[in-house]
N, C-alpha and C. Protein backbone atom coordinates (compact mmCIF):
# COMPACT_ATOMS: atom_id res chain seq x y z
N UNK A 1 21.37 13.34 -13.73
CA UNK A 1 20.84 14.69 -13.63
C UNK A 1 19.34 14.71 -13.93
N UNK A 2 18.95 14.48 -14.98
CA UNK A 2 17.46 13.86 -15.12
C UNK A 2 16.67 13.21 -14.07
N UNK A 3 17.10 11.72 -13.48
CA UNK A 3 16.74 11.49 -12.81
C UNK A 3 16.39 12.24 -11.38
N UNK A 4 17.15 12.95 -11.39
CA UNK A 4 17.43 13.76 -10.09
C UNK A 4 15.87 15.26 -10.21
N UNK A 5 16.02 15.55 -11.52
CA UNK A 5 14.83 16.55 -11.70
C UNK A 5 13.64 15.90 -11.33
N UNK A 6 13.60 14.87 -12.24
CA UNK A 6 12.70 13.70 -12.18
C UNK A 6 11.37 13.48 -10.53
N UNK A 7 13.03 13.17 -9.74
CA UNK A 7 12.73 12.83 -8.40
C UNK A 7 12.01 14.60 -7.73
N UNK A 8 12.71 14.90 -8.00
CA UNK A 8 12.80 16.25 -7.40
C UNK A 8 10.52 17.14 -7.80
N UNK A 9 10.70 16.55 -8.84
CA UNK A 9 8.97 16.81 -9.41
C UNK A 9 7.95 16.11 -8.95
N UNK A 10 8.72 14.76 -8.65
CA UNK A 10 7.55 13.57 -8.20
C UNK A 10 7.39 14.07 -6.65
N UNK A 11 8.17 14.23 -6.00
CA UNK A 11 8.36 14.61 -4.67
C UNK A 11 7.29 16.33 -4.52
N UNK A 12 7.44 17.06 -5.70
CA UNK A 12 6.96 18.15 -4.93
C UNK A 12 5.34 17.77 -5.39
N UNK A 13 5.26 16.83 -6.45
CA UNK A 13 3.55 16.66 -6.24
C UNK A 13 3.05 15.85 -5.33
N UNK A 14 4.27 14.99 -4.65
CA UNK A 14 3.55 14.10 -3.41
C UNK A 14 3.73 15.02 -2.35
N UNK A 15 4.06 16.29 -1.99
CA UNK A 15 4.11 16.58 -0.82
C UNK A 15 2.78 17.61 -1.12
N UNK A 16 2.71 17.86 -2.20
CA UNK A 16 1.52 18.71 -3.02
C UNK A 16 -0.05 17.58 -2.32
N UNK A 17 -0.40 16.58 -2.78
CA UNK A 17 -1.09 15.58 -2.66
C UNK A 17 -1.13 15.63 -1.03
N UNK A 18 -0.49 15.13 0.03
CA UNK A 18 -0.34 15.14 1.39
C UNK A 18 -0.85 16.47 2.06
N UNK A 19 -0.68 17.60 1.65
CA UNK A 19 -1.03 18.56 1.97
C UNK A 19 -2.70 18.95 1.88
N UNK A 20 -3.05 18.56 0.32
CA UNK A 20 -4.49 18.90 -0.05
C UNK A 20 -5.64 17.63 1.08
N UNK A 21 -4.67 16.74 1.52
CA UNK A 21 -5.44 15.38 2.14
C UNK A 21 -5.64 15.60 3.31
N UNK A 22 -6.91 15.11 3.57
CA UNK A 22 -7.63 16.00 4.67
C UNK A 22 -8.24 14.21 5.32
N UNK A 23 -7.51 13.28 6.35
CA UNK A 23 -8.03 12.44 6.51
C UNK A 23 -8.36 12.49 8.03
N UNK A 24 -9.05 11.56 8.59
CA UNK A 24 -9.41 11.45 9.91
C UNK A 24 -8.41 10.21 10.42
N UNK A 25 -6.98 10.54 10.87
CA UNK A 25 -6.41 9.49 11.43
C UNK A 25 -6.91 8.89 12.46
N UNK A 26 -6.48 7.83 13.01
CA UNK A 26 -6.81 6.46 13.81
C UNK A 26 -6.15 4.78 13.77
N UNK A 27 -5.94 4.98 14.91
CA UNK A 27 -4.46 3.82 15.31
C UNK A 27 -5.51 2.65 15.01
N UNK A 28 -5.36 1.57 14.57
CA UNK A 28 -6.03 0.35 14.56
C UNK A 28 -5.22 -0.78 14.53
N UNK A 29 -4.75 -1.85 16.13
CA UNK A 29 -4.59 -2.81 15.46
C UNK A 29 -5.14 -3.70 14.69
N UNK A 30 -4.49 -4.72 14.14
CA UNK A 30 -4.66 -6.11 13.61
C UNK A 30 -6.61 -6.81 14.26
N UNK A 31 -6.37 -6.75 15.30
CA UNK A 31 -8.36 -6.89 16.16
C UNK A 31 -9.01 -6.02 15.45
N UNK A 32 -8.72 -4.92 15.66
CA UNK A 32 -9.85 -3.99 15.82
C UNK A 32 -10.38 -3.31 14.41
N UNK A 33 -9.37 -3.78 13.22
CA UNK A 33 -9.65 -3.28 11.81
C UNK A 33 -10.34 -4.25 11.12
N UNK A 34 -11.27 -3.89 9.90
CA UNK A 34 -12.18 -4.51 9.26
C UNK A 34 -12.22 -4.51 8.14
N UNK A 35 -11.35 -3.50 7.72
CA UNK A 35 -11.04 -3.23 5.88
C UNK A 35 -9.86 -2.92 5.91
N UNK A 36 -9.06 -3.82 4.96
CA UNK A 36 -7.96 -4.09 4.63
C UNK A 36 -7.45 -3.57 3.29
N UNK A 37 -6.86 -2.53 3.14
CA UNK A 37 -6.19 -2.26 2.02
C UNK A 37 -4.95 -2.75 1.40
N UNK A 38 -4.27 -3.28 0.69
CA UNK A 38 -2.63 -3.43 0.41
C UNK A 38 -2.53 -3.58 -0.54
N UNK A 39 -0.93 -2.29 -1.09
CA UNK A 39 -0.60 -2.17 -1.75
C UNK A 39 0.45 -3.29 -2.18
N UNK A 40 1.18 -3.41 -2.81
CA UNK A 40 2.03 -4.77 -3.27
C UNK A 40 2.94 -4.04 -4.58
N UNK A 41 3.99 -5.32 -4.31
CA UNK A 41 4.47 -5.08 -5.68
C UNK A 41 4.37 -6.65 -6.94
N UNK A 42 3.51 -6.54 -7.34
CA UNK A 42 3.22 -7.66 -7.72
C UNK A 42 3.87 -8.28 -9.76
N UNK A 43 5.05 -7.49 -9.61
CA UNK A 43 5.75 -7.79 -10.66
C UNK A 43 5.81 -9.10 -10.90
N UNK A 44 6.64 -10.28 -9.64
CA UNK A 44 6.51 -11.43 -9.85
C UNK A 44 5.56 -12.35 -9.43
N UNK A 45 5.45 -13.32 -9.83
CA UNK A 45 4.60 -14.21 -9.39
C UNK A 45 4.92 -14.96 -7.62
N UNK A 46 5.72 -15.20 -7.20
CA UNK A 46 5.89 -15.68 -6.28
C UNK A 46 5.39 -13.83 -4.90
N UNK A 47 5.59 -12.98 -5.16
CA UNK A 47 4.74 -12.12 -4.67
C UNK A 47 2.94 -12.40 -4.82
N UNK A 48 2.91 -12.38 -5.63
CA UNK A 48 1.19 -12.62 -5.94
C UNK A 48 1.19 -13.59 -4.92
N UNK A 49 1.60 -14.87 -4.97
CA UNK A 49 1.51 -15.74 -4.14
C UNK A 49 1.76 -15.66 -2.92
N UNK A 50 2.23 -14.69 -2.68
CA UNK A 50 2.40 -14.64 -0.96
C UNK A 50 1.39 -13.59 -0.35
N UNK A 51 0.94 -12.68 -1.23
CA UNK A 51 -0.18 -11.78 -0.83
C UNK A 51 -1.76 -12.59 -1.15
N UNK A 52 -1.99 -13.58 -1.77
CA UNK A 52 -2.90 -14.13 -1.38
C UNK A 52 -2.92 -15.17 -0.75
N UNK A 53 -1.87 -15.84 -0.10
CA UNK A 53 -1.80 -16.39 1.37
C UNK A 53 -2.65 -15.38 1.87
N UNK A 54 -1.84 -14.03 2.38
CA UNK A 54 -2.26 -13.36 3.15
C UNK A 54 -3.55 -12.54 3.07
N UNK A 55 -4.30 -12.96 2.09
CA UNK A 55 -5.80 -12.13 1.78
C UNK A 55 -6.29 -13.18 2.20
N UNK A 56 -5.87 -14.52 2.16
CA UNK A 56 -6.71 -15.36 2.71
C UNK A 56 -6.70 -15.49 3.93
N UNK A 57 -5.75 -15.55 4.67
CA UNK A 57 -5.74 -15.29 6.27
C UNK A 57 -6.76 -14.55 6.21
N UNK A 58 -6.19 -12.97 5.80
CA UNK A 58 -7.26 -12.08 6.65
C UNK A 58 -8.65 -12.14 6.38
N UNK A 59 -9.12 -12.85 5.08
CA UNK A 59 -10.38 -13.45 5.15
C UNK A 59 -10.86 -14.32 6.33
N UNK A 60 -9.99 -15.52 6.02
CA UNK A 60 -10.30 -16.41 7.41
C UNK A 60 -11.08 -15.44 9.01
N UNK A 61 -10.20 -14.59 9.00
CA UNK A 61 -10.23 -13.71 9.95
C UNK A 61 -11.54 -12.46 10.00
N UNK A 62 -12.13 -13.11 9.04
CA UNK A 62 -13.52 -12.34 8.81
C UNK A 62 -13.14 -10.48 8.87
N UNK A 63 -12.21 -10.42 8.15
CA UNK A 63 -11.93 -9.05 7.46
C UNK A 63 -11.95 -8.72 5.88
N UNK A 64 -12.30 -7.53 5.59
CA UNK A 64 -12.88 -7.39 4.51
C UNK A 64 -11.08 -6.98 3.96
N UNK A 65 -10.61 -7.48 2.42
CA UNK A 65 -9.29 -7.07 2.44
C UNK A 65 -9.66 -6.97 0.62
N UNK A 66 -9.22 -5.56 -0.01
CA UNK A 66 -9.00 -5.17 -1.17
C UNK A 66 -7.32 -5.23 -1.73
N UNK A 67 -6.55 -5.65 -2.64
CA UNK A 67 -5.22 -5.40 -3.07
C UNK A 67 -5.28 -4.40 -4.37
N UNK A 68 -3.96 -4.05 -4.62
CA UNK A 68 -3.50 -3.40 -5.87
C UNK A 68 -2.55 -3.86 -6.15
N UNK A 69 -2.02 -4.55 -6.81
CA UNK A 69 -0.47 -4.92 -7.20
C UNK A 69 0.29 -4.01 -8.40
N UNK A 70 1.10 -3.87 -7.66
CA UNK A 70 1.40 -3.01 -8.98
C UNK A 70 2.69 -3.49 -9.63
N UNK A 71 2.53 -3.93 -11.14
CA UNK A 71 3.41 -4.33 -11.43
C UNK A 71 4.32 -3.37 -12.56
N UNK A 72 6.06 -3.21 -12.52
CA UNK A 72 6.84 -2.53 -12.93
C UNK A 72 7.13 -3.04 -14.12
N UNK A 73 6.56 -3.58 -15.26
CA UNK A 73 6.61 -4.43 -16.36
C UNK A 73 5.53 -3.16 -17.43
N UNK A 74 5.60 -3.47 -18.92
CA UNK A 74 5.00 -2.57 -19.92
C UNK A 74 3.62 -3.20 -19.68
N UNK A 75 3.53 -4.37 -19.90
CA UNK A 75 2.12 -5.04 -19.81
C UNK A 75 2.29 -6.20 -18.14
N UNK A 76 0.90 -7.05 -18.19
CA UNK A 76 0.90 -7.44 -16.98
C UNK A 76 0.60 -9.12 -17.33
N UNK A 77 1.32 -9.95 -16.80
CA UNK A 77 1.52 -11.32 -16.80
C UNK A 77 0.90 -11.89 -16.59
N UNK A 78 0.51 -13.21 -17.11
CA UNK A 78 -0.98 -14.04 -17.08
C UNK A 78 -1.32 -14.30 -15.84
N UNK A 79 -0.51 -14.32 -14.44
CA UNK A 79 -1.18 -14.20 -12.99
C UNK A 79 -2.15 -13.67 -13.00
N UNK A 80 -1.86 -12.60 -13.49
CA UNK A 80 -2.22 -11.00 -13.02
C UNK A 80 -3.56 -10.87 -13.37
N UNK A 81 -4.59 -11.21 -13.12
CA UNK A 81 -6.12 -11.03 -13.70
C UNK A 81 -7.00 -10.37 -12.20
N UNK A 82 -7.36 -9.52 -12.98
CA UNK A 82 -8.42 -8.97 -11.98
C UNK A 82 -9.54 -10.18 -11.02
N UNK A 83 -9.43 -9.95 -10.05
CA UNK A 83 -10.66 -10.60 -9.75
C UNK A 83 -11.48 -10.05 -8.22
N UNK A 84 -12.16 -10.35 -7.54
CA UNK A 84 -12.93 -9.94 -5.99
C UNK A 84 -12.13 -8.69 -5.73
N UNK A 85 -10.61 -9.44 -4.75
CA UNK A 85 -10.24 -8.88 -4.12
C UNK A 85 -8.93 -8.56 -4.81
N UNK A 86 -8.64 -8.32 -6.28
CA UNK A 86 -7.36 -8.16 -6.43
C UNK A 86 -7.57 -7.31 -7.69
N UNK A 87 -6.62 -6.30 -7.72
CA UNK A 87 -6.69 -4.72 -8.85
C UNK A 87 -4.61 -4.93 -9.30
N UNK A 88 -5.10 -4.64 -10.71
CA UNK A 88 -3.33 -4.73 -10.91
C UNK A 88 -3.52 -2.96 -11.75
N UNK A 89 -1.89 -2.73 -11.62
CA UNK A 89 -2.08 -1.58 -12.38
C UNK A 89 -0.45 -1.20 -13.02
N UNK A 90 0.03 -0.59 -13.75
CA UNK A 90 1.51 -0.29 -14.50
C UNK A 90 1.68 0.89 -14.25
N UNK A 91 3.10 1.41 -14.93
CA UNK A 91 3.15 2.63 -15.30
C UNK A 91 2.65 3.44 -15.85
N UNK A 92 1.41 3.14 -17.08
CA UNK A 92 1.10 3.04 -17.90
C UNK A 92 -0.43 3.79 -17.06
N UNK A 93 -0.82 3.32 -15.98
CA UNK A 93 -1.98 3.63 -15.45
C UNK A 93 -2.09 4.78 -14.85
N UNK A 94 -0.45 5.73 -15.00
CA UNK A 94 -0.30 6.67 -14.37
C UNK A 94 -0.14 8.07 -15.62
N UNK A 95 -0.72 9.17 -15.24
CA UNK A 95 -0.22 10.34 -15.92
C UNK A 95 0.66 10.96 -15.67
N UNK A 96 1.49 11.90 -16.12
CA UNK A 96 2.44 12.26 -15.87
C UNK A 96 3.19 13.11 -14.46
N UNK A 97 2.05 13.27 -14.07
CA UNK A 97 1.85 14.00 -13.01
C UNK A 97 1.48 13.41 -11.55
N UNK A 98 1.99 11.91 -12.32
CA UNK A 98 1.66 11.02 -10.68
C UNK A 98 0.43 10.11 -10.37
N UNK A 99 -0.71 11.18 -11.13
CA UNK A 99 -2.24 10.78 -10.97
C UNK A 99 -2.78 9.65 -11.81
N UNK A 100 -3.52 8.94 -10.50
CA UNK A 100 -4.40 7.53 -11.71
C UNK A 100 -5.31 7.86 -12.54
N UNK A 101 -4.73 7.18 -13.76
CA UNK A 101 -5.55 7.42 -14.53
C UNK A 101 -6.78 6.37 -15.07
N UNK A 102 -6.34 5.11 -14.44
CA UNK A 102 -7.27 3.67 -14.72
C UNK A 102 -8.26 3.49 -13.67
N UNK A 103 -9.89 3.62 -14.10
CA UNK A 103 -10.83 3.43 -13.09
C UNK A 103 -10.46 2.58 -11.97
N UNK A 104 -9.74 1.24 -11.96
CA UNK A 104 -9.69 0.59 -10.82
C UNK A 104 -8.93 0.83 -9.87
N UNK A 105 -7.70 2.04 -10.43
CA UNK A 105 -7.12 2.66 -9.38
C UNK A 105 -7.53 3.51 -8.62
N UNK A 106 -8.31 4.44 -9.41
CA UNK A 106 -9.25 5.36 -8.93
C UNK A 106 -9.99 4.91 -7.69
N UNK A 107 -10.84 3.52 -7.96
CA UNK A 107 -11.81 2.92 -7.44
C UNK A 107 -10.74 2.80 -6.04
N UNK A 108 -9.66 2.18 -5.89
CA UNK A 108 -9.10 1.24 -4.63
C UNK A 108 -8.92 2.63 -4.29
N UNK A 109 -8.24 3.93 -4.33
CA UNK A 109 -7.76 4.88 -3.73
C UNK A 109 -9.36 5.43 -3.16
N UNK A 110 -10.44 5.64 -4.17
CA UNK A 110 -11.48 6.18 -3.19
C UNK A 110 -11.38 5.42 -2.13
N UNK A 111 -11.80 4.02 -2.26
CA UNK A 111 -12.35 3.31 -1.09
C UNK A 111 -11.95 3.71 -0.05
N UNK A 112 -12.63 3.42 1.36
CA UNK A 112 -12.02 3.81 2.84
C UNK A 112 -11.28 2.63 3.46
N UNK A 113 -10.45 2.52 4.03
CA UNK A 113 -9.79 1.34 4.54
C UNK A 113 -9.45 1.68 5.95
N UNK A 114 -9.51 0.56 7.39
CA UNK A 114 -8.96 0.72 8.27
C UNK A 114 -7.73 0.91 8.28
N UNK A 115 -7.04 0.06 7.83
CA UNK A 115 -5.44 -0.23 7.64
C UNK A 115 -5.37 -0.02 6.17
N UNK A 116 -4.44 0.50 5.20
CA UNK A 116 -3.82 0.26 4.75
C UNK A 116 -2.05 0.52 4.72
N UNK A 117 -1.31 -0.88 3.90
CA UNK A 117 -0.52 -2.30 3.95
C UNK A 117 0.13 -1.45 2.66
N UNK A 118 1.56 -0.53 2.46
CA UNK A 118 2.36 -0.91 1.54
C UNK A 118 3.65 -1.53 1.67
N UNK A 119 3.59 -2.41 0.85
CA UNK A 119 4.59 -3.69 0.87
C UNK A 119 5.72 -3.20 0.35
N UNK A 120 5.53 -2.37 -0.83
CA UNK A 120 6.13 -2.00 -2.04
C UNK A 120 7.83 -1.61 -1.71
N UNK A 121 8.71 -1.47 -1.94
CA UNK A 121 9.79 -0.82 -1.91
C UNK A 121 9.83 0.75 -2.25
N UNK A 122 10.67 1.26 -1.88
CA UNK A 122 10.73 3.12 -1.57
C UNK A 122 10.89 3.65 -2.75
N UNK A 123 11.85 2.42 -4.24
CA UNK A 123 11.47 3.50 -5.34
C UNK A 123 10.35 3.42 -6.05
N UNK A 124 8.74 2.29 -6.01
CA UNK A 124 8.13 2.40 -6.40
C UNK A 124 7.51 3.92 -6.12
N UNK A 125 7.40 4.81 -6.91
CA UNK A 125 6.77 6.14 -6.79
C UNK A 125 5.44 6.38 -6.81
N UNK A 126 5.20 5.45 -7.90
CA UNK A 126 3.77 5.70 -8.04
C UNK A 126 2.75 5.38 -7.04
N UNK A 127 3.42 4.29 -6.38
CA UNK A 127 2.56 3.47 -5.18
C UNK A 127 2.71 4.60 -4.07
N UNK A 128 3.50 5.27 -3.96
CA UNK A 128 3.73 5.84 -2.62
C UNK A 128 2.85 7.32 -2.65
N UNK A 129 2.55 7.62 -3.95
CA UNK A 129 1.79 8.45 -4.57
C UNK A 129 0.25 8.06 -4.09
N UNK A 130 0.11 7.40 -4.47
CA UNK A 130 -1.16 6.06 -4.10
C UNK A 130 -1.14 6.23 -2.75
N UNK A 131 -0.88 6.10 -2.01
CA UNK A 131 -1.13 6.13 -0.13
C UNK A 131 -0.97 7.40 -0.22
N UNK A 132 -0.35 8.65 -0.74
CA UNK A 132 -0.76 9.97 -0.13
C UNK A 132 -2.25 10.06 -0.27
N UNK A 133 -2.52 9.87 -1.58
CA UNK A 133 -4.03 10.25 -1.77
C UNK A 133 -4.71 9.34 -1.29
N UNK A 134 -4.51 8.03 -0.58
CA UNK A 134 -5.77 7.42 0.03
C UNK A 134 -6.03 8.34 1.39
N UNK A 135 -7.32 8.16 2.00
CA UNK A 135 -7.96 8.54 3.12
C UNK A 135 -7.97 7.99 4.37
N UNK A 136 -7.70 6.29 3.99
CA UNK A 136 -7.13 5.44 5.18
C UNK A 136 -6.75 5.95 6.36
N UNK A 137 -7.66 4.97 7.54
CA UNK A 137 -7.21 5.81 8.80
C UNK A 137 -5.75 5.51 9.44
N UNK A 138 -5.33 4.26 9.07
CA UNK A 138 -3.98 4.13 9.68
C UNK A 138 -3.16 3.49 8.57
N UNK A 139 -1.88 4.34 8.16
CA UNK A 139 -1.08 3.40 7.05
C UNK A 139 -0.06 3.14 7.71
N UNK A 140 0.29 1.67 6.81
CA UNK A 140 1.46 1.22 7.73
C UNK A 140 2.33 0.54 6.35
N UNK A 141 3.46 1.02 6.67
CA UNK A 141 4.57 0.87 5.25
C UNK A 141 6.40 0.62 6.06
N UNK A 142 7.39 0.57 4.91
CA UNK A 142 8.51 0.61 4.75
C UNK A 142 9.26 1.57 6.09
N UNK A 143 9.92 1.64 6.72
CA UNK A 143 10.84 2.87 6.84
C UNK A 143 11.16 3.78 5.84
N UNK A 144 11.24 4.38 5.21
CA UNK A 144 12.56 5.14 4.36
C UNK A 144 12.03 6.85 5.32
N UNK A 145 13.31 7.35 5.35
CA UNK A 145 13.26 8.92 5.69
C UNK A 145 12.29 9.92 4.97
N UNK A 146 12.22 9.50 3.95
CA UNK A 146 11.64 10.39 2.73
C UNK A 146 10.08 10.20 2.48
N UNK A 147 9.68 9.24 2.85
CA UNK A 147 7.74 8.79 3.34
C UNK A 147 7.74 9.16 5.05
N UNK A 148 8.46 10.14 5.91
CA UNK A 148 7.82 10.10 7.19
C UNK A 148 6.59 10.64 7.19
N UNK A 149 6.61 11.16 6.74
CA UNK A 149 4.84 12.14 6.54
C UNK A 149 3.95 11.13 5.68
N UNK A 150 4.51 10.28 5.27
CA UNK A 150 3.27 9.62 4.49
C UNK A 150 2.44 8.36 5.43
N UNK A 151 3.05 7.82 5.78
CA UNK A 151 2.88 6.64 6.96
C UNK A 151 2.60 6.82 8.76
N UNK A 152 1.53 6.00 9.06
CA UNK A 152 1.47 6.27 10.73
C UNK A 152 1.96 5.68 11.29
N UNK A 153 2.31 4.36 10.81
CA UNK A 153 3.46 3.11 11.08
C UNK A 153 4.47 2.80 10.37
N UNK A 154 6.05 2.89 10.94
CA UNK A 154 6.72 2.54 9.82
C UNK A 154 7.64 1.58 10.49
N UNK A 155 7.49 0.51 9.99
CA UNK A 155 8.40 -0.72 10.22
C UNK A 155 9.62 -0.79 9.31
N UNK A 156 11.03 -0.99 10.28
CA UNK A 156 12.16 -1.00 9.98
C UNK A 156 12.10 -2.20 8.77
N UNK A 157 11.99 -1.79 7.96
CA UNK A 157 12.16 -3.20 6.41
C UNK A 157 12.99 -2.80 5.47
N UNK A 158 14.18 -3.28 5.15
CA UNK A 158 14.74 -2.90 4.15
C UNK A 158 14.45 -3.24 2.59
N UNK A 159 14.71 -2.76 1.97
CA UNK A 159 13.89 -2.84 0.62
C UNK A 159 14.20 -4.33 -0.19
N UNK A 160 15.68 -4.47 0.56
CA UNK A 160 16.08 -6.13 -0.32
C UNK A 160 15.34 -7.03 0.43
N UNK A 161 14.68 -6.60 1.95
CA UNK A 161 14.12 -7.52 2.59
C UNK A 161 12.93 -8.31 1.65
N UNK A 162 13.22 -10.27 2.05
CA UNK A 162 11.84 -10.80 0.96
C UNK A 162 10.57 -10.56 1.42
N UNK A 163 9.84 -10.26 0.17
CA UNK A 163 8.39 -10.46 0.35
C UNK A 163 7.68 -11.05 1.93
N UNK A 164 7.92 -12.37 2.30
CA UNK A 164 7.47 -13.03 2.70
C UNK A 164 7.96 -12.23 3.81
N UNK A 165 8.84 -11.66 4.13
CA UNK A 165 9.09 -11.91 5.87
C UNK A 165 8.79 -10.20 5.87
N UNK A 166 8.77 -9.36 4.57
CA UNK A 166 7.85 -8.22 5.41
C UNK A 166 6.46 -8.28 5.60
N UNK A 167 6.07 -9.26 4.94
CA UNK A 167 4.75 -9.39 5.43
C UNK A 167 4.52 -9.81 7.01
N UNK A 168 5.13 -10.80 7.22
CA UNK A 168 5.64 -11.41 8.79
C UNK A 168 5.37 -10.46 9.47
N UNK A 169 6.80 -9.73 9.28
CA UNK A 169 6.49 -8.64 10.40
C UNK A 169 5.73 -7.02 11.03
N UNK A 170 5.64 -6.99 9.09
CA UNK A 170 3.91 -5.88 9.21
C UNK A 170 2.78 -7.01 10.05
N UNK A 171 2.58 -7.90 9.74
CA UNK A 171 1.64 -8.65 10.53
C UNK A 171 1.72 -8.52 12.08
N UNK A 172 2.80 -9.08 12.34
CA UNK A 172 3.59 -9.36 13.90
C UNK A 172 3.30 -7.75 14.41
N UNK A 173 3.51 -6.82 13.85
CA UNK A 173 3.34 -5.67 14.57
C UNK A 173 2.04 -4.95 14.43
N UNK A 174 1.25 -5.70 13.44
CA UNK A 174 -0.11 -4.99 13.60
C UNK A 174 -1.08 -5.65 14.47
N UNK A 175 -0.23 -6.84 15.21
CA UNK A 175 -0.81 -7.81 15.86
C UNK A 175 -0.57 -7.28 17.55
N UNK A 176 0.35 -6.84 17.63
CA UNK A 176 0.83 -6.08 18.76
C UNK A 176 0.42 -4.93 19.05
N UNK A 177 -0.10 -4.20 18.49
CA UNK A 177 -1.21 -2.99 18.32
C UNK A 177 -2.79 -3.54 19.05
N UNK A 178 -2.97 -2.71 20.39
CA UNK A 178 -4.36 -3.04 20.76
C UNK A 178 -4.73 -1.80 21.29
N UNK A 179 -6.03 -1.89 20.35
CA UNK A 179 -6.59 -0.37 20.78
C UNK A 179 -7.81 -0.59 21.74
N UNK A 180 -8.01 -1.75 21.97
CA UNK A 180 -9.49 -2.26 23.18
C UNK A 180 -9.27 -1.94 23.94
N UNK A 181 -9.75 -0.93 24.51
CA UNK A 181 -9.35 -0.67 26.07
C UNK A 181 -10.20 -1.65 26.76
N UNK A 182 -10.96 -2.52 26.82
CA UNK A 182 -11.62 -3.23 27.21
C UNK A 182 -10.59 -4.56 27.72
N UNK A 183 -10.06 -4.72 26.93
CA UNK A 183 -8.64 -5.46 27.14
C UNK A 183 -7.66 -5.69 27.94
N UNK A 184 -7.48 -4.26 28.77
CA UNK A 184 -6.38 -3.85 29.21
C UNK A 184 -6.35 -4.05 30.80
């Protein structure tokens, strides 16, 4: 029953948040984007590790790419250190009301991003909170029914799906995305 109020509050400040957000959408594939946002769930370590594979690709790829990991733990695990391209944040970073309260969250949600990337699963809340209020021109996340309004892309991923292979196929489909008409 709690939980259920719970949900029921978080939901009316994210649809609260979505509403006040005033962004300039825009389709961008995988080519044509240059700033890389992604969210993560970076509780374990073998996640960390697979999202900086993939910061390094998209470096390789001469794209600019920022993370947030957010980990579901009281404190955050000796991985977990800030550095360039990587922001961690808890429960703990959040007020009650959904809103960041830790400058570096603050900081990744101002920023502008072509794409942003949530990895996260559907009950992380806070993260999904986090992409209402970014400005990002194209987000691309999870399926679930309950984020259709939050996302411009939503790839069929189920939440037990591993790390590794939703990354795969957020990739695979942001790769299949061409907005060059020059191309065509």
């Amino acid at each position: 029953m709690i939980r259920k109020i719970k949900d029921s509050i978080r939901h009316w400040f994210l649809g609260r948040a979505l509403k006040n957000l005033n962004r300039k959408k825009k389709t961008f594939g995988y080519k044509n984007a240059v700033n890389f946002g992604i969210l993560y769930d970076a509780s374990t370590e073998d996640n960390f590790r697979q999202i900086t594979a993939l910061v390094k690709e998209l470096q390789n790829d001469k794209k600019k790419v920022k993370t947030l990991g957010y980990v579901n733990l009281k404190h955050l695990p000796e991985y977990c250190f800030p550095q360039l391209s990587f922001e961690f944040c808890t429960p703990k970073s959040f007020a009650w009301n959904q809103k960041p309260m830790e400058k570096n969250v603050k900081d990744f949600i101002g920023a502008h991003y072509d794409v942003l990337i949530d990895f996260t699963p559907s009950e992380f809340f806070y993260v999904k909170f986090l992409n209402a209020l970014s400005d990002a021109s194209f987000k691309v996340g999870r399926f679930h029914e309950r984020y259709i309004e939050l996302y411009d892309l939503m790839i069929q991923i189920e939440d037990i799906t591993s790390h590794e292979e939703a990354i795969k196929q957020t990739i695979h489909y942001l790769k299949m995305l061409n907005n060059d008409q020059s191309d065509e």
